[in-house]
Protein backbone atom coordinates (compact mmCIF):
# COMPACT_ATOMS: atom_id res chain seq x y z
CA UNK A 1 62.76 -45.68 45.16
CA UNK A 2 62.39 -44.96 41.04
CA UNK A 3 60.12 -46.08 38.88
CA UNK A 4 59.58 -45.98 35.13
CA UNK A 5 57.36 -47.78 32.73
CA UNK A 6 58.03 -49.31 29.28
CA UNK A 7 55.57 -50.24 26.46
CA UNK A 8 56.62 -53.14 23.96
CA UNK A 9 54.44 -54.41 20.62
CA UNK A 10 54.82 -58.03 19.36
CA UNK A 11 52.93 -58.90 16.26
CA UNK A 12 53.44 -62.57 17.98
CA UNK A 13 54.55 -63.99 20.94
CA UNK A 14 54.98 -67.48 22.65
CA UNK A 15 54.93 -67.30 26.20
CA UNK A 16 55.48 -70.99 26.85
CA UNK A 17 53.20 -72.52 29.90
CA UNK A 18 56.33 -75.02 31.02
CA UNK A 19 55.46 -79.06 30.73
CA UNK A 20 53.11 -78.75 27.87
CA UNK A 21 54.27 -80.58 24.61
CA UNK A 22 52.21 -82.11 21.99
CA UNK A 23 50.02 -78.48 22.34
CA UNK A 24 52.66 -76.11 23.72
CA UNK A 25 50.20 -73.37 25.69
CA UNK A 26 51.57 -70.10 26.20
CA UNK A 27 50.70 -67.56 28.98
CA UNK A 28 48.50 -64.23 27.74
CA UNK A 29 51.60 -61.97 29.19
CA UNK A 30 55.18 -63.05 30.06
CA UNK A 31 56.15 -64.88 33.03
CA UNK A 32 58.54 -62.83 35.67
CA UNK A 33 61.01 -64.72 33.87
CA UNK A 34 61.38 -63.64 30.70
CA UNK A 35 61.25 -59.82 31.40
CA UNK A 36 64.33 -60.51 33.36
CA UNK A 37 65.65 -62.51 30.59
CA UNK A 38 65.19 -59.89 28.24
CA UNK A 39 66.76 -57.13 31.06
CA UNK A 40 69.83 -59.34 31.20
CA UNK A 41 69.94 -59.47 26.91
CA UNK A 42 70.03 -55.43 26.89
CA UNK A 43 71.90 -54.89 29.68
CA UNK A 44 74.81 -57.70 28.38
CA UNK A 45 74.55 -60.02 31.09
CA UNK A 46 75.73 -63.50 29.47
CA UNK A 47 75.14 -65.74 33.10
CA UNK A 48 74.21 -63.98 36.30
CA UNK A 49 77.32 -62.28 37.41
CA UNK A 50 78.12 -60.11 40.48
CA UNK A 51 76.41 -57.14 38.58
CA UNK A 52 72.94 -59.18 38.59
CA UNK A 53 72.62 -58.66 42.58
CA UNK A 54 71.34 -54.66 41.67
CA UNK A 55 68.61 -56.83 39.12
CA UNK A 56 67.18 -58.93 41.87
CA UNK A 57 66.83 -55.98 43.55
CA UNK A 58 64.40 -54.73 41.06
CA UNK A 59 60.67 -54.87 41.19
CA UNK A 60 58.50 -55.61 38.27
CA UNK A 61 55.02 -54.97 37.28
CA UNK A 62 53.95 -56.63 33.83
CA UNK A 63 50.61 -56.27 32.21
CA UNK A 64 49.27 -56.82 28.69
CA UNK A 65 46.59 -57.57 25.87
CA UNK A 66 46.54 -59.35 22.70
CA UNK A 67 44.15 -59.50 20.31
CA UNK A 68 44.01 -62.86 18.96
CA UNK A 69 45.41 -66.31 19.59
CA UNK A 70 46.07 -69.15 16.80
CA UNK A 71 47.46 -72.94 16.87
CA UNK A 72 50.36 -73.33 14.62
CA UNK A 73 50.91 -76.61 13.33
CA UNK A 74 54.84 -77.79 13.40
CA UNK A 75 56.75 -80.53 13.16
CA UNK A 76 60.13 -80.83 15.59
CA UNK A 77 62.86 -82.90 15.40
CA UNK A 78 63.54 -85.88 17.40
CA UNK A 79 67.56 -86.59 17.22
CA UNK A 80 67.46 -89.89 19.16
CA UNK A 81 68.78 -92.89 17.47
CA UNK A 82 65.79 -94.98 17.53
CA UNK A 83 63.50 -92.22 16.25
CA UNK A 84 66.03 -92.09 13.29
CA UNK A 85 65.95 -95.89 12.21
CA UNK A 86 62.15 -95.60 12.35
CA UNK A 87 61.99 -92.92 10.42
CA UNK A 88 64.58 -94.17 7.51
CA UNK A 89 65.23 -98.01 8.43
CA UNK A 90 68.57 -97.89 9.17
CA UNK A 91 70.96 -95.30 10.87
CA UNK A 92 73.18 -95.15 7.52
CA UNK A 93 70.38 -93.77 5.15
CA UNK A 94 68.74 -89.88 5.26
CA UNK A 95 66.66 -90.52 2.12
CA UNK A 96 62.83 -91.24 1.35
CA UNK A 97 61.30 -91.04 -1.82
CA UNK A 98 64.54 -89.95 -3.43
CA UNK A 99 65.41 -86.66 -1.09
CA UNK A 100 67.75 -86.44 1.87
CA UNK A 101 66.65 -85.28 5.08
CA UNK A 102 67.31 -84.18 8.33
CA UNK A 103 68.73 -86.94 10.87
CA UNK A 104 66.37 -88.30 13.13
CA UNK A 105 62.22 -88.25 13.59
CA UNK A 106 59.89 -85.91 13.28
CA UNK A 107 57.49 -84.80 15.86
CA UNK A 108 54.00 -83.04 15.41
CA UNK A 109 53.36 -80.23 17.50
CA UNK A 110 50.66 -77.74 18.01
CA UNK A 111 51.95 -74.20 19.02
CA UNK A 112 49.65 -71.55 20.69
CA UNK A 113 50.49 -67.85 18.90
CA UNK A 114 49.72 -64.44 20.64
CA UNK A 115 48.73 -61.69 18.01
CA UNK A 116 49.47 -58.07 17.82
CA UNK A 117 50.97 -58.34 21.40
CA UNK A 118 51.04 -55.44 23.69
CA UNK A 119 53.07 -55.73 26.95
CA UNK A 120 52.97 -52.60 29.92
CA UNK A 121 56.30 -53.40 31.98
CA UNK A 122 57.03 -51.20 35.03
CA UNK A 123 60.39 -51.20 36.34
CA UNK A 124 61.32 -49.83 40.24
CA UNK A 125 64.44 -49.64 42.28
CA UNK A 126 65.94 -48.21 44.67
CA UNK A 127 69.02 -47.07 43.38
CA UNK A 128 68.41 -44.42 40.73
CA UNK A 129 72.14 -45.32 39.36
CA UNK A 130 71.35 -48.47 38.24
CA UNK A 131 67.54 -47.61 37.14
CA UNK A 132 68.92 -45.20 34.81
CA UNK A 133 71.28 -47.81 33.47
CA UNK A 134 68.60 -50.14 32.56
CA UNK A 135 66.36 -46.95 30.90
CA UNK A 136 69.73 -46.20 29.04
CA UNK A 137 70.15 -49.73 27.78
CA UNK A 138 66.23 -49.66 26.88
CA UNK A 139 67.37 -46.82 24.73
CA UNK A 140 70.64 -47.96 23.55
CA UNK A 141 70.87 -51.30 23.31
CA UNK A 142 74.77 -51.47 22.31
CA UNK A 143 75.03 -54.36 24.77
CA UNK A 144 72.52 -56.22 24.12
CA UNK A 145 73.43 -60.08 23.86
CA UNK A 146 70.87 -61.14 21.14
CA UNK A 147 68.22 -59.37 18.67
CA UNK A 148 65.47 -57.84 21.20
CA UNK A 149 62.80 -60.39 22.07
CA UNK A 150 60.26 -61.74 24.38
CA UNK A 151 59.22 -65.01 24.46
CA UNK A 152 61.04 -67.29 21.71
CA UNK A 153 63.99 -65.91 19.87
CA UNK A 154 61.77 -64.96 16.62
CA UNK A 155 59.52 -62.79 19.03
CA UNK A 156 60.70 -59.47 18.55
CA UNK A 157 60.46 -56.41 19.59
CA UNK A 158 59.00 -53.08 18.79
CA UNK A 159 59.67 -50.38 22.22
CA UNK A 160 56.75 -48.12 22.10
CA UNK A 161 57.44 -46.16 24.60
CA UNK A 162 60.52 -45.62 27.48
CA UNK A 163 58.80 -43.50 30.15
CA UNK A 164 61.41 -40.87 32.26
CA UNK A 165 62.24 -42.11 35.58
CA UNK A 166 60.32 -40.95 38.19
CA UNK A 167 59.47 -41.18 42.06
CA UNK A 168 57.81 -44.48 43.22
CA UNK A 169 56.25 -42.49 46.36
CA UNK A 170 54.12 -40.10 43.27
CA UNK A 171 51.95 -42.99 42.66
CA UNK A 172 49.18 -43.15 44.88
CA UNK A 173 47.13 -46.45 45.95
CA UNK A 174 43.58 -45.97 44.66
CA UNK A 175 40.38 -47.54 44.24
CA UNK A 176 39.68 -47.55 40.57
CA UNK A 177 36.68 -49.78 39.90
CA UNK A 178 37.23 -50.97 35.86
CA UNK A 179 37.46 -53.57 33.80
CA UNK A 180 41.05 -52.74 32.43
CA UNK A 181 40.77 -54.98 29.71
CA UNK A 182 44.57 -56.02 30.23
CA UNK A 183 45.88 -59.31 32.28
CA UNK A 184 47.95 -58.67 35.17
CA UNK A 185 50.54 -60.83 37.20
CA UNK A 186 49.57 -59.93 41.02
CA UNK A 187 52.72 -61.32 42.98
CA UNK A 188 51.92 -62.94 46.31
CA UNK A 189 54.88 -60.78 47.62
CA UNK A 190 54.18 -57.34 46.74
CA UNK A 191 56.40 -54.48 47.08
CA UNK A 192 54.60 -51.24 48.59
CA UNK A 193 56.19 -48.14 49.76
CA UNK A 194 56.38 -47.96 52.82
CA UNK A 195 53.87 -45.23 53.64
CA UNK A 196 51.43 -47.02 51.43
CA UNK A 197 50.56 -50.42 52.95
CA UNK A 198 46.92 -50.23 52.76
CA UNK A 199 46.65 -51.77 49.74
CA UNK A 200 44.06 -55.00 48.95
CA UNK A 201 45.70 -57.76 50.61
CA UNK A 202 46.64 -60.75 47.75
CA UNK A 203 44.43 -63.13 49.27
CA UNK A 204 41.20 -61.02 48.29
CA UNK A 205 42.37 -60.48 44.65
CA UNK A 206 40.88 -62.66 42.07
CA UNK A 207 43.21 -64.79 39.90
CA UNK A 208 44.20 -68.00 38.93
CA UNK A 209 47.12 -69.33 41.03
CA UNK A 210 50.00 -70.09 39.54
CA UNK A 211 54.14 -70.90 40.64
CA UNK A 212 55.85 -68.44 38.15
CA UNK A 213 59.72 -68.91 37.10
CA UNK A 214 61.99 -66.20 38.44
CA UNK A 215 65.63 -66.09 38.34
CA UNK A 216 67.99 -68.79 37.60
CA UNK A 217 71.22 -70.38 37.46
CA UNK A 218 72.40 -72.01 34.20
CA UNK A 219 73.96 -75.88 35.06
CA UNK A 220 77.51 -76.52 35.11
CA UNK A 221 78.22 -72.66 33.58
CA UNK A 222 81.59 -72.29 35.40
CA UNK A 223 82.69 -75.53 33.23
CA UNK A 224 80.87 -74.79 29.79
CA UNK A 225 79.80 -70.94 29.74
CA UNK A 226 77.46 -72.29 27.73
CA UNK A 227 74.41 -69.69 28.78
CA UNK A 228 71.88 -71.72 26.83
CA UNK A 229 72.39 -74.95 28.96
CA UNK A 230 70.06 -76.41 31.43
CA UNK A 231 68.55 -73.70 33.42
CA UNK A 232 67.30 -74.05 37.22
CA UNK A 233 64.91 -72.02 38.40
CA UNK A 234 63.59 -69.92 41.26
CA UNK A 235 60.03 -69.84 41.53
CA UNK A 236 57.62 -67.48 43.47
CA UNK A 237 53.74 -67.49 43.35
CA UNK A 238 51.62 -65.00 41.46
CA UNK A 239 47.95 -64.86 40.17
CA UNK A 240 46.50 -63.99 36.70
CA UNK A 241 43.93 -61.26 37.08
CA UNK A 242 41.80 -60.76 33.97
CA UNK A 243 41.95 -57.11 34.60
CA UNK A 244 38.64 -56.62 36.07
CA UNK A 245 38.66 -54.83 39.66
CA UNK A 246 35.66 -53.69 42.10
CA UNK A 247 36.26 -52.85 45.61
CA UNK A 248 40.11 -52.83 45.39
CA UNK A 249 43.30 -50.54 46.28
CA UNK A 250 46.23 -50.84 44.43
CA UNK A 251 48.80 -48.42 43.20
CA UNK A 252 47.92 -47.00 40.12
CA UNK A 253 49.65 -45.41 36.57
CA UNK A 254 47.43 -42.21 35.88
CA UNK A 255 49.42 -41.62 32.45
CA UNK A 256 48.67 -45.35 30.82
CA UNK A 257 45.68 -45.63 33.34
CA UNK A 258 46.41 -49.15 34.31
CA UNK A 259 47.08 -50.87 38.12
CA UNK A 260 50.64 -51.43 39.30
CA UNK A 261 51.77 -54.41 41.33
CA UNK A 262 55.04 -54.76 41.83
CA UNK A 263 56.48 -58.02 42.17
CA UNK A 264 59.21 -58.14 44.92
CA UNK A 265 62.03 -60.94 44.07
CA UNK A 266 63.52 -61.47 46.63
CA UNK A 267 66.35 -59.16 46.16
């Protein structure tokens, strides 16, 4: 099993908490899902084709900070008929006071911003082939489906840092006691090598609980390959730690000083 680690600045981010709407909350660090949204955007991968059964295979850490948080004010459109004829009367007109507008309503909507974003990803596998593809791609993104984001498509990217690959067996589980001033996601299903399962068992790790969006299939892709369509999930449980640990074991990065848990997907 390999390992390497990757370091990514946002000067915003929205990591959207799912069914919230008039105030659309986002997470402090991104959900399972979107790293592996963002793996499949450098790596090319326009559905989730034969080549994505090495990328379920994977195992994920993500931590991170931010230093501030604000509440953008927004308006979104409403395309529905009725919303329309409320808006300008009747479906034939787009004008008020003199100036044509969009079709349809309008919606007000509060937004939730991350500032000056900093995101600790750690990437293991255990084929060294296809971890150096993904460090390559990290590197190199030729492939790459989209502009380099996290979160919503206007949340770039700036890579800090692409750590060499190394061996997963030359981190050690320790007992650091620290307030690492970084959230982490602890997975309820954590991958541990296999000479290392003495590790603090999830239950006695402090977090809040949530179900956390994995990998997906996009609706009716065969018929459309339309990769933005309706997207249905897998889901696996994971707490938030606010970074603070007494008492605990866990595998831990001595260069970036930070905890690793590896979240096993189910590959």
């Amino acid at each position: 099993m390999h390992v390497f680690r990757v370091r990514i600045y946002q000067p915003q981010a929205h990591y959207r908490v799912p069914f919230t709407y008039r105030q659309r909350h986002t997470y402090p660090i991104p959900p399972y899902s979107t790293v592996i949204g963002f793996l499949c955007n450098i790596l090319g991968y326009d559905s989730m084709p034969a080549e994505c059964e090495n990328l379920k295979k994977l195992k994920i850490s993500i931590a991170g900070r931010f230093e501030s948080k604000t509440t953008e004010y927004v308006w979104f459109r409403n395309l529905s008929k009725s919303e329309h004829e409320k808006r300008f009367g009747t479906t034939e007109n787009r004008s008020i006071g003199g100036h044509i507008e969009h079709i349809g309503g309008q919606s007000p909507v509060l937004i939730d911003i991350l500032n000056d974003v900093r995101v600790i990803i750690h990437l293991a596998h255990e084929e060294e082939k296809f971890l150096a593809e993904v460090n390559y791609a990290l590197r190199n993104p030729m492939r790459r489906l989209d502009v380099l984001h996290l979160g919503r498509a206007e949340d770039w990217i700036v890579v800090e840092e692409i750590s060499n690959m190394s061996k997963l067996s030359m981190f050690q589980l320790m007992r650091v006691d620290a307030n690492f001033e970084h959230f982490f996601w602890i997975p309820e299903k954590m991958f541990l090598p296999a000479s290392q399962n003495d590790a603090t068992d999830f239950d006695q790790l402090n977090g809040l609980i949530y179900r956390l969006p994995t990998f997906w299939t996009v609706e009716n892709y065969a018929e459309t390959r339309n990769r933005h369509g309706k997207r249905i999930f897998d889901h696996m449980t994971a707490k938030l730690s606010e970074g603070l640990f007494t008492g605990k074991r866990f595998l831990f990065d001595r260069d970036c000083k930070l905890p690793m848990f590896l979240a096993d997907l189910g590959g």
